[in-house]
N, C-alpha and C. Protein backbone atom coordinates (compact mmCIF):
# COMPACT_ATOMS: atom_id res chain seq x y z
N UNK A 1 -31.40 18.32 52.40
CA UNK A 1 -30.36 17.39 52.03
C UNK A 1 -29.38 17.30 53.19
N UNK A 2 -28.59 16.31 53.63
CA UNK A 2 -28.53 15.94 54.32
C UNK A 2 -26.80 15.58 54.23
N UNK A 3 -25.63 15.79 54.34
CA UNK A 3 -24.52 15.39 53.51
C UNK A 3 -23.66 14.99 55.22
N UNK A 4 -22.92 13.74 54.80
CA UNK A 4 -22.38 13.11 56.39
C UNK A 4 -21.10 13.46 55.74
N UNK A 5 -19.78 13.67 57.04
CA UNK A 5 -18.23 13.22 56.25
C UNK A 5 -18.03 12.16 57.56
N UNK A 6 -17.96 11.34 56.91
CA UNK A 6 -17.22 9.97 58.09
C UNK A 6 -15.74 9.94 58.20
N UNK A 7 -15.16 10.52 59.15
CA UNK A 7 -14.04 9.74 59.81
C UNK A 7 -13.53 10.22 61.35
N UNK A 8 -12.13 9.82 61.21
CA UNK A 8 -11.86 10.02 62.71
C UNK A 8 -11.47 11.56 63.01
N UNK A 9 -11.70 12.76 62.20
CA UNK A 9 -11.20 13.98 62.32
C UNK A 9 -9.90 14.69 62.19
N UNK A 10 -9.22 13.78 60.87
CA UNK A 10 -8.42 13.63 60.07
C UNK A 10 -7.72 15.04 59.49
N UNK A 11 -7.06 15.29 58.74
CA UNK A 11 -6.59 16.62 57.87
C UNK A 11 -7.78 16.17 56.51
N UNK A 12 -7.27 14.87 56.02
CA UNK A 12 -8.70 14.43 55.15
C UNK A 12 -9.64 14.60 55.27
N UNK A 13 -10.06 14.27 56.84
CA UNK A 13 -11.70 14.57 56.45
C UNK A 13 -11.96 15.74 56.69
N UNK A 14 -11.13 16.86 57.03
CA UNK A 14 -11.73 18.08 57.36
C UNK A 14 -11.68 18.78 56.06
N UNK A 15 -10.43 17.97 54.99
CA UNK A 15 -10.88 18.85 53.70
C UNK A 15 -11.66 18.40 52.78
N UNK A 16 -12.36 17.51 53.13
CA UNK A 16 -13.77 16.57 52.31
C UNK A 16 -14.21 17.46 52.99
N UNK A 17 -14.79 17.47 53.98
CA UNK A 17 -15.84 18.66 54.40
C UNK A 17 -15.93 20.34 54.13
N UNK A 18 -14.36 20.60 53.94
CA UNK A 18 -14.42 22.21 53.50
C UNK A 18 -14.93 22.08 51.81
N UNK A 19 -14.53 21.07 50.92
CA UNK A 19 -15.13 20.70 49.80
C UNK A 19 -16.67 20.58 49.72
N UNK A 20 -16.99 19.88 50.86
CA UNK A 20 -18.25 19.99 50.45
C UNK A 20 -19.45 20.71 50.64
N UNK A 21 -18.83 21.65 51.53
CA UNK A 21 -19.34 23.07 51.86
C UNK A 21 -19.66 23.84 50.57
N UNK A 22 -18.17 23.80 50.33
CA UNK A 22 -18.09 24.92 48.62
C UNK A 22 -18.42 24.27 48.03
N UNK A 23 -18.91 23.18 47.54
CA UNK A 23 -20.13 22.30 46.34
C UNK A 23 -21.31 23.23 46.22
N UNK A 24 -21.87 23.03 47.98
CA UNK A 24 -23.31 23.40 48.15
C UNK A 24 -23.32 24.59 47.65
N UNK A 25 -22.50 25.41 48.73
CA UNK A 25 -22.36 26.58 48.56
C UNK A 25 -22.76 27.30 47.04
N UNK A 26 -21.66 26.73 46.06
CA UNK A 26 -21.38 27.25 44.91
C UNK A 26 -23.10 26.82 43.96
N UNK A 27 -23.63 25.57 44.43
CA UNK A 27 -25.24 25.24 43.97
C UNK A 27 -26.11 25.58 44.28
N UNK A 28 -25.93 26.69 45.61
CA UNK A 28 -26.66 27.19 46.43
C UNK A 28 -27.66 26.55 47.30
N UNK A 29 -27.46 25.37 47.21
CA UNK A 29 -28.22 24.73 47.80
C UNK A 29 -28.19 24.30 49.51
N UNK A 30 -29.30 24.16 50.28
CA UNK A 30 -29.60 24.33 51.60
C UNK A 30 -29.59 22.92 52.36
N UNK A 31 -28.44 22.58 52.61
CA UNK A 31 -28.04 21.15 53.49
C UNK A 31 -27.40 21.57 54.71
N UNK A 32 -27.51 20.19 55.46
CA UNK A 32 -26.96 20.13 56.21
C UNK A 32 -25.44 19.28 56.74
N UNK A 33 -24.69 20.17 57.05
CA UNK A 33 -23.02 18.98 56.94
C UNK A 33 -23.15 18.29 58.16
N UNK A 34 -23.15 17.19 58.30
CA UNK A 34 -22.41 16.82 59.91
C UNK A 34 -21.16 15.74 59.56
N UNK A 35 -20.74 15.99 61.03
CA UNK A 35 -19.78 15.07 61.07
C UNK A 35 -19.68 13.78 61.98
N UNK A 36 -18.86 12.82 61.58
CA UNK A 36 -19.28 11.53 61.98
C UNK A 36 -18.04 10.97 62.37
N UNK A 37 -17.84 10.63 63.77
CA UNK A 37 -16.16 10.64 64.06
C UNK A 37 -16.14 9.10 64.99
N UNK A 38 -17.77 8.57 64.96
CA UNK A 38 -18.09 7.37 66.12
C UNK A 38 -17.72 6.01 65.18
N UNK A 39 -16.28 5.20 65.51
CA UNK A 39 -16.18 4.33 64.09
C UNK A 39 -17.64 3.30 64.34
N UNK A 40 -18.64 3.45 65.43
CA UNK A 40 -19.32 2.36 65.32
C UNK A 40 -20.36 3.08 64.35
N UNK A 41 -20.60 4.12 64.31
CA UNK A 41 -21.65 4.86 63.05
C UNK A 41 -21.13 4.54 61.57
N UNK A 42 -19.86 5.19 62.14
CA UNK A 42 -19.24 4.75 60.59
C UNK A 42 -19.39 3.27 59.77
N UNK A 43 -18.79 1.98 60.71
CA UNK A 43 -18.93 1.09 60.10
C UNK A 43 -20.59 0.67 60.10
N UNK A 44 -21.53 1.37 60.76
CA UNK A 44 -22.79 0.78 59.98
C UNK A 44 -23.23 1.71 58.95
N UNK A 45 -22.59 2.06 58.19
CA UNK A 45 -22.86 2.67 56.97
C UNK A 45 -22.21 1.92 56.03
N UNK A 46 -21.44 0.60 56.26
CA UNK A 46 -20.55 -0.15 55.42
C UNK A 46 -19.32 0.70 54.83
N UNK A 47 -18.65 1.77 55.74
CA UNK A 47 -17.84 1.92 55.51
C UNK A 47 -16.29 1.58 56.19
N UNK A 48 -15.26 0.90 55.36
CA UNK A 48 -14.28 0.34 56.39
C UNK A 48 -12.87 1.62 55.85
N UNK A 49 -12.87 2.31 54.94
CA UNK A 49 -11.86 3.31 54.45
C UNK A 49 -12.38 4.85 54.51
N UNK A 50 -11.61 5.90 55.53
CA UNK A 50 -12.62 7.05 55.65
C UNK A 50 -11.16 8.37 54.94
N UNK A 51 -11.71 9.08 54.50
CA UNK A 51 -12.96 9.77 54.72
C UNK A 51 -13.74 9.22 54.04
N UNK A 52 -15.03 9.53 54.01
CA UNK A 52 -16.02 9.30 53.57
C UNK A 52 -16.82 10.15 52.94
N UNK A 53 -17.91 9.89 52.36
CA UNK A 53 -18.89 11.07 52.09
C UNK A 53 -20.38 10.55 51.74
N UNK A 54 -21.35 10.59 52.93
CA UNK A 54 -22.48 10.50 52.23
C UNK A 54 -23.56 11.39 52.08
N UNK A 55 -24.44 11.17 51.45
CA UNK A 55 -25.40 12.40 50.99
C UNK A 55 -26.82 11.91 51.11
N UNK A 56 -27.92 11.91 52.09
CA UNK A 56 -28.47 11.31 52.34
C UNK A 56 -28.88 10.50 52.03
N UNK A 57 -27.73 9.44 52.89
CA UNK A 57 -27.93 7.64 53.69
C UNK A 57 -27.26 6.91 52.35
N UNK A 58 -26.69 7.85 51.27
CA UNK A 58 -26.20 6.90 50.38
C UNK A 58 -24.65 7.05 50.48
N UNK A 59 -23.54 6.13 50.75
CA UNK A 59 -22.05 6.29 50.38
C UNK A 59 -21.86 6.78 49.21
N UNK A 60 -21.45 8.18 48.95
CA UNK A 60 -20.95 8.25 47.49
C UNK A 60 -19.50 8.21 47.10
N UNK A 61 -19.16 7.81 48.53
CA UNK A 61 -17.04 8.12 48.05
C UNK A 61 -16.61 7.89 49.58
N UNK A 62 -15.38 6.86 49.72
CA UNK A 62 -14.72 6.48 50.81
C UNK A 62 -13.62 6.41 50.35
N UNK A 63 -12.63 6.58 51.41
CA UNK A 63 -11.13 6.36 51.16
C UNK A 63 -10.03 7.56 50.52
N UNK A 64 -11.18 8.44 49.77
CA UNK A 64 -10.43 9.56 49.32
C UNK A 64 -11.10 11.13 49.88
N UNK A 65 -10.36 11.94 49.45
CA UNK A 65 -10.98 13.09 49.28
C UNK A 65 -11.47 13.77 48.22
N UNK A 66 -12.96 14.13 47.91
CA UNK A 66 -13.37 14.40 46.63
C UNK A 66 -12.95 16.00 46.48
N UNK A 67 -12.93 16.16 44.98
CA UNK A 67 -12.92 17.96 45.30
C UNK A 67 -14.03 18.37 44.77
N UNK A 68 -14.13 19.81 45.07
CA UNK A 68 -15.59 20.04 45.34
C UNK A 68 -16.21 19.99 44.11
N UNK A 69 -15.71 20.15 42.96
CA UNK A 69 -16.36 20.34 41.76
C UNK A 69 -16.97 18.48 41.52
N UNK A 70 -16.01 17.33 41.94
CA UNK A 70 -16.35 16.11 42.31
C UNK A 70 -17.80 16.19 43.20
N UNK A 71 -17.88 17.30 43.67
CA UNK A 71 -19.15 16.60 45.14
C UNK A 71 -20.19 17.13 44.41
N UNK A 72 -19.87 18.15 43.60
CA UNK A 72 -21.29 18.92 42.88
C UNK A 72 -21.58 17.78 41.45
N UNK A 73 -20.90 16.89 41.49
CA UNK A 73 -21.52 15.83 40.54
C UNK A 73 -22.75 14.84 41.20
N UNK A 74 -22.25 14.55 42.78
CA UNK A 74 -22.87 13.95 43.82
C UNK A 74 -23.90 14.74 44.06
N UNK A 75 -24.36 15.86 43.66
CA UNK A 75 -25.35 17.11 44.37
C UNK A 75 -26.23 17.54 43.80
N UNK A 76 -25.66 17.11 42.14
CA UNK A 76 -26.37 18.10 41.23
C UNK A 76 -27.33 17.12 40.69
């Protein structure tokens, strides 16, 4: 599994990403995080509001920050 955080390397997006660490984490499950800071990647994912969050190749949440118990809905 495959989980992106899109933005420009924000306080937001770094705590979408510590969130979605502790999702996996807590599901135990074996992904990979990257991060995505190129706005031309970003906007070809159709995203124009970041942070972001996708989970392989699908947008599941832009504009906010999910919390993690939010991302393990996205996971599970």
């Amino acid at each position: 599994m495959v989980i992106k955080i899109l933005g420009k390397g924000c306080k937001k997006c770094d705590l979408l990403e510590k969130n979605a660490r502790l999702a996996a984490q807590e599901l135990d499950l074996d992904v990979t995080i990257e991060k995505v800071e190129d706005i031309n990647a970003i906007a070809e994912h159709g995203v124009f509001q970041t942070p972001a969050l996708v989970i392989d190749g699908q947008v599941k949440l832009a504009g906010k920050v999910a919390s993690a118990k939010k991302i393990k809905t996205f996971l599970a």
